[in-house]
Protein backbone atom coordinates (compact mmCIF):
# COMPACT_ATOMS: atom_id res chain seq x y z
CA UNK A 1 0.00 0.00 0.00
CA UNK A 2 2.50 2.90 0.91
CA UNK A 3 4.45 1.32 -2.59
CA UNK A 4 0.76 2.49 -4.17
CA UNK A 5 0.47 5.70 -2.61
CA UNK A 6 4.15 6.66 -3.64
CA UNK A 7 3.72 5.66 -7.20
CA UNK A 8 0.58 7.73 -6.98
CA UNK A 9 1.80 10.97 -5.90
CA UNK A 10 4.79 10.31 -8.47
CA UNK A 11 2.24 10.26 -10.77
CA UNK A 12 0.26 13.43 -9.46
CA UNK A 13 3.35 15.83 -8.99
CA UNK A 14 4.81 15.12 -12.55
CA UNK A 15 8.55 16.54 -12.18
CA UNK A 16 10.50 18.36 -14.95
CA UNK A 17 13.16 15.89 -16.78
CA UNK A 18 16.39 17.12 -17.70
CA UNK A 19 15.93 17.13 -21.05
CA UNK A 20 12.67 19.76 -20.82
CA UNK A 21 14.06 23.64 -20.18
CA UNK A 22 12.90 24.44 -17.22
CA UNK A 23 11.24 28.43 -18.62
CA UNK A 24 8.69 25.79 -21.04
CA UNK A 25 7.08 23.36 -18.88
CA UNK A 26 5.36 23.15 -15.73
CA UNK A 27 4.81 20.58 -13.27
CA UNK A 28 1.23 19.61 -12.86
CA UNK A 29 1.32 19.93 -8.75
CA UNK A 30 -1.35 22.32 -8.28
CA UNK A 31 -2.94 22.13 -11.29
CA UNK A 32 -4.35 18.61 -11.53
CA UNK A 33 -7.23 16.71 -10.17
CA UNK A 34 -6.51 14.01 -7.66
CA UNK A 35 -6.23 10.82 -10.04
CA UNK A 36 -5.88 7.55 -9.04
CA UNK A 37 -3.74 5.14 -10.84
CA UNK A 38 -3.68 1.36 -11.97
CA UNK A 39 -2.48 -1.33 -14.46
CA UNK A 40 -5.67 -2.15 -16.64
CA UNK A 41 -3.28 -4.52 -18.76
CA UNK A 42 -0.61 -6.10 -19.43
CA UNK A 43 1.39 -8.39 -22.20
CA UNK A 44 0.48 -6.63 -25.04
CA UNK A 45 2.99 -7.05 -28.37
CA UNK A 46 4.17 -3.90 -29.20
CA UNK A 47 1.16 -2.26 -28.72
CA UNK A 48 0.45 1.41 -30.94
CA UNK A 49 -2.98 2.25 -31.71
CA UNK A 50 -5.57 2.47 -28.74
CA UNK A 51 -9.51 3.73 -29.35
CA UNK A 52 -12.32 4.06 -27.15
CA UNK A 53 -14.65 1.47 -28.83
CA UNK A 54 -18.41 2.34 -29.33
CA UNK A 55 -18.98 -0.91 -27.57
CA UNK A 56 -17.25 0.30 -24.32
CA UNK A 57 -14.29 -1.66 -24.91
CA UNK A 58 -10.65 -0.52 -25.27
CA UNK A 59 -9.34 -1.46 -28.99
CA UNK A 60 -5.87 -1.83 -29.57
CA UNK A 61 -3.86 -2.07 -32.21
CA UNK A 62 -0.73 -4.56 -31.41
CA UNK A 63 2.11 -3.67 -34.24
CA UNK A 64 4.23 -6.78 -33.80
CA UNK A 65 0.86 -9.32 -32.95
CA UNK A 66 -0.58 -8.43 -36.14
CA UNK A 67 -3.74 -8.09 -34.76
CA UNK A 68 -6.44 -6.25 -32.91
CA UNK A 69 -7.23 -6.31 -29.63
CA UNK A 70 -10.57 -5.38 -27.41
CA UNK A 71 -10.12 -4.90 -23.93
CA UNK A 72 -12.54 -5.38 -21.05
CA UNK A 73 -12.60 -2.09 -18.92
CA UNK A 74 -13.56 -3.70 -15.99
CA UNK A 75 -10.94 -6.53 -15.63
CA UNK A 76 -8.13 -5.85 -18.12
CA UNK A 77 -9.11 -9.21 -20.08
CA UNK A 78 -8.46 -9.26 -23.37
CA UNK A 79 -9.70 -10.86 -26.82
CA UNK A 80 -8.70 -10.87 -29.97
CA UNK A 81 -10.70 -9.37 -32.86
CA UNK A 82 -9.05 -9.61 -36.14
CA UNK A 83 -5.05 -11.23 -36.54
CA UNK A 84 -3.80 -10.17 -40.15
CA UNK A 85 -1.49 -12.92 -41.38
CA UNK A 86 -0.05 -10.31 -44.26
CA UNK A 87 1.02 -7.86 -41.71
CA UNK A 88 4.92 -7.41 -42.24
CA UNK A 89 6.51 -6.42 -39.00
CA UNK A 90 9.86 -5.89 -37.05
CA UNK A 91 11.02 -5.28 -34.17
CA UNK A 92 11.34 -1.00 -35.95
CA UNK A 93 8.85 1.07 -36.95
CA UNK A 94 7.14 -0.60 -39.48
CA UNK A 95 3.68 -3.62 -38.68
CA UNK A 96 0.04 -2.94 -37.54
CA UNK A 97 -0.60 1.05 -37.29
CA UNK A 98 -3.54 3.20 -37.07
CA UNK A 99 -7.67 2.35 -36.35
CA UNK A 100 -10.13 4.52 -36.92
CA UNK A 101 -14.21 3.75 -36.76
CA UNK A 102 -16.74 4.67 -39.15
CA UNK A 103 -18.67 7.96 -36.72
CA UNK A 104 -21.90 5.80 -36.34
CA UNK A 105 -19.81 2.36 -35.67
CA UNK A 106 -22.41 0.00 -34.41
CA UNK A 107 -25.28 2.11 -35.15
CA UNK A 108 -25.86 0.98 -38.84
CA UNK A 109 -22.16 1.01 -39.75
CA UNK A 110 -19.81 -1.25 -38.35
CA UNK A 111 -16.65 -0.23 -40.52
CA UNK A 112 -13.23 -0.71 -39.30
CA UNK A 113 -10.12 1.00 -40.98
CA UNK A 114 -6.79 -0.31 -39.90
CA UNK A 115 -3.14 0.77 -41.84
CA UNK A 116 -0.34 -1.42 -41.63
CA UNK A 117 2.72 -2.59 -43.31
CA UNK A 118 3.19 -5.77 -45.96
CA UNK A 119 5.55 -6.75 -48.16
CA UNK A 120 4.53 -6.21 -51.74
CA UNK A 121 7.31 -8.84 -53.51
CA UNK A 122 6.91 -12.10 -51.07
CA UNK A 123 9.35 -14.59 -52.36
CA UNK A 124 11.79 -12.06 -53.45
CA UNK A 125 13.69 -9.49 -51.57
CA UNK A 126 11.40 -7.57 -48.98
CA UNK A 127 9.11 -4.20 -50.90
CA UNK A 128 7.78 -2.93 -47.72
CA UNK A 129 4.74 -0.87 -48.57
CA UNK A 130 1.96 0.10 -46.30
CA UNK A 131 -1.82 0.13 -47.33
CA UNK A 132 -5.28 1.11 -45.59
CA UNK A 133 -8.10 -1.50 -45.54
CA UNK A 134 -11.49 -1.59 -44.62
CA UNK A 135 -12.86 -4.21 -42.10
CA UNK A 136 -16.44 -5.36 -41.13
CA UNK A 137 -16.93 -5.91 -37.25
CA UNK A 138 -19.68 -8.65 -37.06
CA UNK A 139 -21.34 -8.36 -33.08
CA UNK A 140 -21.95 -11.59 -33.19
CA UNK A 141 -18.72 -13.26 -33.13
CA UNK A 142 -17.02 -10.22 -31.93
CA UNK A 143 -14.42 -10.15 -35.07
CA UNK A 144 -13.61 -8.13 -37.60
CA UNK A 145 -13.78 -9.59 -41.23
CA UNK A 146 -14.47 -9.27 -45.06
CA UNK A 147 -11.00 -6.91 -45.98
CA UNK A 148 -11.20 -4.69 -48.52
CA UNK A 149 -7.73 -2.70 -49.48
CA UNK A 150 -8.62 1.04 -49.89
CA UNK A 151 -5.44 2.17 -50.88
CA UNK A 152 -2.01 -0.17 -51.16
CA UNK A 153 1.72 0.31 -51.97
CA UNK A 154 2.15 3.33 -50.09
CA UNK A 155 5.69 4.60 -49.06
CA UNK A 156 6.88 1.98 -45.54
CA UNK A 157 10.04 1.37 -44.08
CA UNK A 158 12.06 0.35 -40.93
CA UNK A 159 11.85 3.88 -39.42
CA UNK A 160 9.22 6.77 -39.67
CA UNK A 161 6.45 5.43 -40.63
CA UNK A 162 4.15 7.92 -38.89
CA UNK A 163 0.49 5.74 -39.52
CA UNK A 164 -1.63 7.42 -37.63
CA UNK A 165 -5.13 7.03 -38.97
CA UNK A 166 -8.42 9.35 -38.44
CA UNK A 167 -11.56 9.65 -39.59
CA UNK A 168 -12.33 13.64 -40.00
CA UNK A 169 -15.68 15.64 -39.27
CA UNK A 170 -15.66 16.28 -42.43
CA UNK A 171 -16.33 11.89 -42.80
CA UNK A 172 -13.18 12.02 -44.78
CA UNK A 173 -9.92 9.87 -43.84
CA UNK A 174 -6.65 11.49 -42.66
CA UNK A 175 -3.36 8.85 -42.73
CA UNK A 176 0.05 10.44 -42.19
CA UNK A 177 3.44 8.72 -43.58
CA UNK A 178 7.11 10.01 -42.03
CA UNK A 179 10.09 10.53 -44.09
CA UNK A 180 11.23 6.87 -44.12
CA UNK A 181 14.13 7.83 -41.76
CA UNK A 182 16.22 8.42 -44.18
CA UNK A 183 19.46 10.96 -44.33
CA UNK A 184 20.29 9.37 -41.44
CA UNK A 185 21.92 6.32 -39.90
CA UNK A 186 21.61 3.37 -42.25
CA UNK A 187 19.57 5.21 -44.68
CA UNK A 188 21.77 8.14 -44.80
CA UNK A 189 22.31 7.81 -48.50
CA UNK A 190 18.53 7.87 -49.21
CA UNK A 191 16.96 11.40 -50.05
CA UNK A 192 14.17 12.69 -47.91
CA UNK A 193 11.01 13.22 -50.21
CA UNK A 194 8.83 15.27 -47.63
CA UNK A 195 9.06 17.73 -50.70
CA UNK A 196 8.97 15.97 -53.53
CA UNK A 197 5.41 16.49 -54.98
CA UNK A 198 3.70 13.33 -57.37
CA UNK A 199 3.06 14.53 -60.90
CA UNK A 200 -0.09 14.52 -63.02
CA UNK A 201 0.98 10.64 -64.24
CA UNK A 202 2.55 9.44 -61.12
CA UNK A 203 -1.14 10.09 -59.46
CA UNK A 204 -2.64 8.46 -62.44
CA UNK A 205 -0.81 5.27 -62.44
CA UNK A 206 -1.16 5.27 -58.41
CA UNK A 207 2.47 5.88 -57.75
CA UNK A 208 3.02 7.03 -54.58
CA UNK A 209 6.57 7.23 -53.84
CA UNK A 210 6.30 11.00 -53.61
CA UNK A 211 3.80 10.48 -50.44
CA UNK A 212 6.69 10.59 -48.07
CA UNK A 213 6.60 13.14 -45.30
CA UNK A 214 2.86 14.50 -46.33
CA UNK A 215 -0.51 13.65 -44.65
CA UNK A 216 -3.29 12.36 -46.74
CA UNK A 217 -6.71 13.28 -46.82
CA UNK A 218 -8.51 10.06 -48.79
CA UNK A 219 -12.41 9.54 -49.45
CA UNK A 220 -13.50 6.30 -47.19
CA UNK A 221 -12.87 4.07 -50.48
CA UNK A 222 -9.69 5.42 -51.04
CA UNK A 223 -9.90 7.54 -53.81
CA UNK A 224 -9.05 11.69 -54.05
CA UNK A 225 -11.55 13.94 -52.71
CA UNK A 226 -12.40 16.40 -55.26
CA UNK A 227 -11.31 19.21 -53.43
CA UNK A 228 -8.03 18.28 -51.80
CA UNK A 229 -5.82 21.22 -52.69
CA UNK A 230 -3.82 21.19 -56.02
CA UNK A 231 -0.59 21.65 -55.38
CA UNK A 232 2.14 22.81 -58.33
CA UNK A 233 -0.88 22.18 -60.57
CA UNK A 234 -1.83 18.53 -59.39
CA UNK A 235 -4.84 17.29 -57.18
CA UNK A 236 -3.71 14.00 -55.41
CA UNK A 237 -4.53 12.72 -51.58
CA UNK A 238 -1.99 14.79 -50.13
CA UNK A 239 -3.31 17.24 -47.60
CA UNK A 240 -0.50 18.83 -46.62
CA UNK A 241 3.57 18.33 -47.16
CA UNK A 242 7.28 18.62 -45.53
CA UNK A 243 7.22 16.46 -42.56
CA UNK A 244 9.05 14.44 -40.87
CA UNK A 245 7.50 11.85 -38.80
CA UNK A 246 3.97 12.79 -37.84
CA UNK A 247 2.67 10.36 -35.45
CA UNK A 248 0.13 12.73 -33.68
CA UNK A 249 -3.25 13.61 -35.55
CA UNK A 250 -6.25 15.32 -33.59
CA UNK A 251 -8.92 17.22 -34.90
CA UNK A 252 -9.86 20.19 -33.14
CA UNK A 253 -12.33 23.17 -32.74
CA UNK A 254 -13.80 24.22 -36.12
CA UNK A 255 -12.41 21.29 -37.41
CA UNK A 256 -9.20 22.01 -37.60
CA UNK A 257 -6.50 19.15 -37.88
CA UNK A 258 -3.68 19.34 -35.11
CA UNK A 259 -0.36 17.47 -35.62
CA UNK A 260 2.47 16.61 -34.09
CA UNK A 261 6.16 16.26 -35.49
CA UNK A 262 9.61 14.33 -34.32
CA UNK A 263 12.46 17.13 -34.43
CA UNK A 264 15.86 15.55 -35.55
CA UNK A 265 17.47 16.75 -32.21
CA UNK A 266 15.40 19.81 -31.26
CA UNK A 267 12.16 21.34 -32.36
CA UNK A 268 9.54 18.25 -31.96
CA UNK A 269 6.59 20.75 -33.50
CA UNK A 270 2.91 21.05 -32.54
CA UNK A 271 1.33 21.62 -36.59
CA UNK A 272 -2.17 23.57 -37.55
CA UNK A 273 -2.51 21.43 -40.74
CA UNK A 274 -3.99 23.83 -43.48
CA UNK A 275 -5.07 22.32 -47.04
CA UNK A 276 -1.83 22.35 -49.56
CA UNK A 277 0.23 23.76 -46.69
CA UNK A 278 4.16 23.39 -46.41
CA UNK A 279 5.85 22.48 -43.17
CA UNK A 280 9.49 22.80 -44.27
CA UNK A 281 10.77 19.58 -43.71
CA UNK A 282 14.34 18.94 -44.06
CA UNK A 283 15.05 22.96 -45.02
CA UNK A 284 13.26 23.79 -41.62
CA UNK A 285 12.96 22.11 -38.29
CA UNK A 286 10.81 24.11 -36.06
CA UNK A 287 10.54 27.68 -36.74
CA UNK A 288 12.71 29.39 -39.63
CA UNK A 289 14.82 30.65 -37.33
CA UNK A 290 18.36 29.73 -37.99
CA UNK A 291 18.71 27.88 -34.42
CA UNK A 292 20.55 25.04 -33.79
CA UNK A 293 19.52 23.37 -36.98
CA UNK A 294 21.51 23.25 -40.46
CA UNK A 295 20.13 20.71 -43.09
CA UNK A 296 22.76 18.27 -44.13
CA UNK A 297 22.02 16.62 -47.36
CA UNK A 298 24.38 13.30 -46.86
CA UNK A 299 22.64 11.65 -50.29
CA UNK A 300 23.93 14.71 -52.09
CA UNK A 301 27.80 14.14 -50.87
CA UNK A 302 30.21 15.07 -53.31
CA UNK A 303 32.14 11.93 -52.59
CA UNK A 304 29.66 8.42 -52.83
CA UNK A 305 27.65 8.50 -49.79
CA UNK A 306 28.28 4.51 -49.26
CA UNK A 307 31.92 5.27 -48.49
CA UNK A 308 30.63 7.72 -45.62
CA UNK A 309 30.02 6.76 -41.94
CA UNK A 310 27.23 8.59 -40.83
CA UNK A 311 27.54 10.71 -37.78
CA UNK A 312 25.41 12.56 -35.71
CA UNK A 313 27.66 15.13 -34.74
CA UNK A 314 30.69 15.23 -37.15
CA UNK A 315 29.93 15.90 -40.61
CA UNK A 316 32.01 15.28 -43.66
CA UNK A 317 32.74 18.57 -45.66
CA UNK A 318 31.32 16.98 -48.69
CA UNK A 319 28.03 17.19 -47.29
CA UNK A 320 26.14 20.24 -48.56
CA UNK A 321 25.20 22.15 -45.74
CA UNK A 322 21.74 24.70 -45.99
CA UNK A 323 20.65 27.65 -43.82
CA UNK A 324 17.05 27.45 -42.58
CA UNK A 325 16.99 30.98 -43.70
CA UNK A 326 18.58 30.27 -47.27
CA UNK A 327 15.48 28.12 -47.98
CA UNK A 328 11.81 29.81 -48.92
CA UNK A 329 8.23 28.52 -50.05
CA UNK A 330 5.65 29.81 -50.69
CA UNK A 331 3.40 27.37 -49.27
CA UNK A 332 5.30 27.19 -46.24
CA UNK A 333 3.83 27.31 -42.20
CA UNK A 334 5.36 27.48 -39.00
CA UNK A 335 4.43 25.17 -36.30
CA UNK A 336 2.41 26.85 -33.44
CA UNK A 337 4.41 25.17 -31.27
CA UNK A 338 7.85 23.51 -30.64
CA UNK A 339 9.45 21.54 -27.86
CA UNK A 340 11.58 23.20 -27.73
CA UNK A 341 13.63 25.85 -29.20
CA UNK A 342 17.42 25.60 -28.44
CA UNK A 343 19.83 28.58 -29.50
CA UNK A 344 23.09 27.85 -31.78
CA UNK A 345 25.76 26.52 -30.11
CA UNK A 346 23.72 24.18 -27.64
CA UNK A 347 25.66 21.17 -26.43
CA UNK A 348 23.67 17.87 -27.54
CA UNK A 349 26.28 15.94 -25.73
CA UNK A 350 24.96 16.01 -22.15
CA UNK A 351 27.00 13.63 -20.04
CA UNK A 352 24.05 12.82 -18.54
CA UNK A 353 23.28 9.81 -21.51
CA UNK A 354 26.55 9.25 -22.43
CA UNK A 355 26.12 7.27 -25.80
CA UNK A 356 23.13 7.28 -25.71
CA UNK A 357 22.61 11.54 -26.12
CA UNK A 358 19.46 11.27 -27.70
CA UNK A 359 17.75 10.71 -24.55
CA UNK A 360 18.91 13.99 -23.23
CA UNK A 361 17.97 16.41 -26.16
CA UNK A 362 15.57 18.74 -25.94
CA UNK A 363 12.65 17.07 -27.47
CA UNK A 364 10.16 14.87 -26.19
CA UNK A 365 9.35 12.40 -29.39
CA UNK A 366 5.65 13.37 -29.49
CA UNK A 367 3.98 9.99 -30.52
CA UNK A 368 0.38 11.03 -30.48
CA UNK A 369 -1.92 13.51 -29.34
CA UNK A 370 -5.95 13.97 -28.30
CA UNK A 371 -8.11 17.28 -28.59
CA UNK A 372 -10.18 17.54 -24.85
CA UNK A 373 -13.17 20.04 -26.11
CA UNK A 374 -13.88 22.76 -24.51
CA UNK A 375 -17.20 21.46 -22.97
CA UNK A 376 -16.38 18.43 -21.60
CA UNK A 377 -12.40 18.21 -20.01
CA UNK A 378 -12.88 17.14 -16.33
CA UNK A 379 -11.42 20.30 -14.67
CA UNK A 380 -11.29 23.28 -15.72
CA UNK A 381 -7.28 23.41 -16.80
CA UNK A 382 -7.80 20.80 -19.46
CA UNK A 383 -10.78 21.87 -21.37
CA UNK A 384 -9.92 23.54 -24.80
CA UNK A 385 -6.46 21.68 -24.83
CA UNK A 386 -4.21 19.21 -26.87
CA UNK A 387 -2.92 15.91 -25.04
CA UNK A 388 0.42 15.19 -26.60
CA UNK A 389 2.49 11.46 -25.17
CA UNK A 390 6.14 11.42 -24.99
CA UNK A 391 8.13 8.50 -25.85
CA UNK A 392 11.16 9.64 -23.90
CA UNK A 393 10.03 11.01 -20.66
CA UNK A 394 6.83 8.94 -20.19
CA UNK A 395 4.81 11.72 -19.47
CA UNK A 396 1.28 13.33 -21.28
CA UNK A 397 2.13 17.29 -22.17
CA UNK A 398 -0.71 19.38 -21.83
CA UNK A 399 -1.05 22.57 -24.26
CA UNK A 400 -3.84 24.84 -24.24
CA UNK A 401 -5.60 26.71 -26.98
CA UNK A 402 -6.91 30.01 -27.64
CA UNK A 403 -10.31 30.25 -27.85
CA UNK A 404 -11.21 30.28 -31.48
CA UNK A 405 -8.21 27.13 -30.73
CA UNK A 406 -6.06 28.79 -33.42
CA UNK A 407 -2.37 28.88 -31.34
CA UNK A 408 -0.83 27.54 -28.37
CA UNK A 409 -1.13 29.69 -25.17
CA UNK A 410 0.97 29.61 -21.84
CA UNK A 411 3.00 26.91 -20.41
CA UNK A 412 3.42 23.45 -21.38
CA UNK A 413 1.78 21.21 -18.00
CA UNK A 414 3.39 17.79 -17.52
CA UNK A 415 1.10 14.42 -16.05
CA UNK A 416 1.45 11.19 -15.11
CA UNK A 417 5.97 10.92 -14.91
CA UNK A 418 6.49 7.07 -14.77
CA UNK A 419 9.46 5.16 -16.22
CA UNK A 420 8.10 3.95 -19.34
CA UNK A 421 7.58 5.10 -23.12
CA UNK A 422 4.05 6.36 -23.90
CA UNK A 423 2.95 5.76 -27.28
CA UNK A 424 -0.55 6.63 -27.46
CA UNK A 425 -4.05 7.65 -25.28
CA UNK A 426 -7.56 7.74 -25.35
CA UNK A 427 -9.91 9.55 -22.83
CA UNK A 428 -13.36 8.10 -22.02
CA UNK A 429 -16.54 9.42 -23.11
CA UNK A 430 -16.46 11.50 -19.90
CA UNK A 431 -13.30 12.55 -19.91
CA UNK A 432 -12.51 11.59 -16.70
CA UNK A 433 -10.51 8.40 -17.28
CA UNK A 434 -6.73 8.75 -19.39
CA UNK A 435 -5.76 5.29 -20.64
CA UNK A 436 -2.20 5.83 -21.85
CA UNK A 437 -0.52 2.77 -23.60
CA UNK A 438 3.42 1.93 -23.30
CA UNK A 439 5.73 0.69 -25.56
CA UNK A 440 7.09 -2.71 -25.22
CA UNK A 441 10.90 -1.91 -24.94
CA UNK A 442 13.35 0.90 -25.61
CA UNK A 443 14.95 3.73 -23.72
CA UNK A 444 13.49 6.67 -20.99
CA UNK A 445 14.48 9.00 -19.49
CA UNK A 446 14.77 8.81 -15.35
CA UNK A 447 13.68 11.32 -13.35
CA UNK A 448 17.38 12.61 -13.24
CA UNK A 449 17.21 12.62 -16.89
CA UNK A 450 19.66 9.51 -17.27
CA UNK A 451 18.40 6.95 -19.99
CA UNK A 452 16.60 3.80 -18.37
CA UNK A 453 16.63 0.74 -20.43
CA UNK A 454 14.16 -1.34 -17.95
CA UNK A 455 10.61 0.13 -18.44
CA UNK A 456 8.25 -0.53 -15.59
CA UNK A 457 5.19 -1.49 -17.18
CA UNK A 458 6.36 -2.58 -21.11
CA UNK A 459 3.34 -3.41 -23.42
CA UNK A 460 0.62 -1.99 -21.15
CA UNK A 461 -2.57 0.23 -20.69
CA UNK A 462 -2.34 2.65 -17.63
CA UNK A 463 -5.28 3.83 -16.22
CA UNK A 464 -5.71 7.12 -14.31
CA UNK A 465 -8.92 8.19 -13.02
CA UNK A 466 -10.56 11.10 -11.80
CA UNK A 467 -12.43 10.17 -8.58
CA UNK A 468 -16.29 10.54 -9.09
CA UNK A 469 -16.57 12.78 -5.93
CA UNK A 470 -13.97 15.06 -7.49
């Protein structure tokens, strides 16, 4: 019991992490209702997706178990709704995705939509592509079945995949794909696309290489609405371009689509995603503001790229080198938001993680992100406010809106510090239960801001509660 009642004010009074300047965030002491905490599950493989089923059951997307899981909200048990044998998965980025239901799900629709990655070539070498397909959940058996692919051979790879998957007020479906990951490590030699833009033909003959880095806005059979934006004179699914992992999507007031962006060291973004709109990715990381970010183009080395070892911090002089403010667009946006902002000369070698810096830098890997309306949070200091998870302080970030919910005001609030890496949450229909769900393995940082390798609750749901008397 006094074990419980620690972890619980942990939990409550969320600190600061090393890696968060202090003049950006908050601690939530003060500013939170009294929430009580527990385990709702456990054993879940590689869990990423989780959605507060019509049916008042937890649904959760599992990327390496290739399938879909319902959980009881009562006990934690757990059954399986659909397993999807042609899911392609490692132990990366790449497997089973994004959900999203069809709005009146189980009340004369029962339409599933579930993105994953598959390899397009079996037999040969691996052609990882992703694709969106439509499921039918049957009540009866409790399953999901009858596939139908909406859209296949997407862009998919080992790392940034993005994959988060929405259904829009506007009944329209939202899917956002990463850069691929590459210009870096052992894709260093690959281009980033985020700004390449599909031609007239490419769209026709259902290319889609160019579709790295964008978000797509699809019809619910996969095909282009007819008035997605034309951008450079061609109408295709992309809603908006020049990103670099997007793994947060949440609709907003006025409908207005909210995203959320990995930074390569600095500058994780909080996106207003307007139609045909240009978010800078790889000339820009954060604002264009010339801080603590040059874009290194190692695919355009004048010497072969393959003879190169890529480095983080030392950077051959072959490597062109661009100023953020060199760079201009049109199209292009800043983010309302970024966590956080770091002036030139910063040291991203805090001895703190050793070799394992990363951990330390000032970003918080946003991996996903929930709108609370302004009618229904369960205090007051959430309403009208984005819910943003962090994979590497395992803690929810709370931003609020203006009122028309057009830019970011005041400080960043932190919740629920535990040891573990947060991938995604859902809020019941009340609002006053937060079920956040943890990645399986990986690094986080301590409370001292020193990485942690064991995680305390891997493949989980965590539950935290608002007492009804509250």
């Amino acid at each position: 019991m006094k074990h419980f009642m620690v972890l619980v004010l942990l939990l409550v009074f969320a600190v600061t992490g090393c890696t968060v300047p202090p003049e950006h965030a908050s601690n939530s002491a003060g500013s939170s209702a009294p929430f009580t905490f527990r385990v709702l599950a456990t054993g879940l493989a590689d869990p990423w997706e989780i959605s507060w089923g019509p049916d008042g059951f937890l649904w959760v997307t599992e990327k390496t178990g290739k399938r879909v899981t319902r959980v009881n909200l009562a006990d934690g048990s757990k059954s399986t709704v659909v397993t999807i044998a042609d899911v392609y998965s490692t132990q990366s980025q790449d497997g089973l995705l994004g959900m999203a239901f069809q709005p009146n799900f189980l009340k004369g629709n029962n339409d599933v939509y579930l993105a994953y990655t598959y390899d397009a070539d079996p037999g040969q070498a691996v052609d990882r592509r992703a694709k969106i397909v439509r499921y039918s959940y049957d009540p009866a058996t409790r399953t999901l079945n009858r596939p139908v692919d909406l859209i296949k051979g997407l862009p998919a790879s080992t790392d940034h995949d993005a994959g988060r998957l929405l259904v829009g007020p506007d009944q329209k479906l939202y899917y956002s794909i990463g850069d691929q990951g590459n210009n870096q490590f052992d894709r260093a030699c690959d281009p980033i696309r985020s700004q390449d833009l599909p031609t007239a033909d490419e769209v026709r003959t259902r290319n889609w290489e160019t579709y790295q880095g964008k978000i797509l806005r699809l019809n619910r059979d996969g095909s282009i609405p007819e008035d997605n934006p034309v951008i450079k004179g061609v109408r295709s699914h992309i809603f908006t371009y020049g990103h670099r992992n997007p793994e947060g999507l949440a609709f907003g007031p006025g409908g207005r689509l909210f995203s959320t962006d990995h930074g390569p060291k600095s500058d994780d973004e909080i996106n207003l995603n307007e139609p045909g709109k240009n978010y800078g990715w790889p000339h820009v990381s954060g604002f264009k503001d010339g801080q603590a970010y040059v874009y290194e183009n190692w695919s355009a080395s004048a010497v072969p790229c393959v003879g190169l070892h890529y480095d983080d911090f030392a950077t051959p002089p072959s490597v062109p080198r661009q100023e953020e403010k060199s760079w201009s667009s049109p199209d292009y946006m800043d983010p309302l938001k970024t966590l956080y902002t770091v002036p030139n000369g910063y040291n991203f070698r805090d001895p703190t993680c050793g070799d394992q810096s990363y951990v330390c830098w000032p970003s918080i890997a946003p991996s996903s992100m929930v709108y609370v309306p302004a009618d229904k949070g369960m205090f007051e200091g959430w309403r009208n406010s984005l819910l943003v998870t962090s994979l590497k302080n395992g803690v929810v970030y709370r931003l609020r809106l203006t009122q028309d919910g057009g830019s970011v005001q005041g400080d960043v609030t932190q919740y629920f510090k535990t040891a573990n890496r947060y991938r995604a949450l859902v809020l019941s229909p009340d609002h006053r239960n937060v079920y956040v769900l943890t990645d399986t393995n990986g690094l986080v940082a301590s409370e001292s801001g020193s990485p942690v390798e064991q995680l305390a609750n891997p493949g989980a749901i965590l539950e935290f509660s608002v007492p009804a008397s509250s």
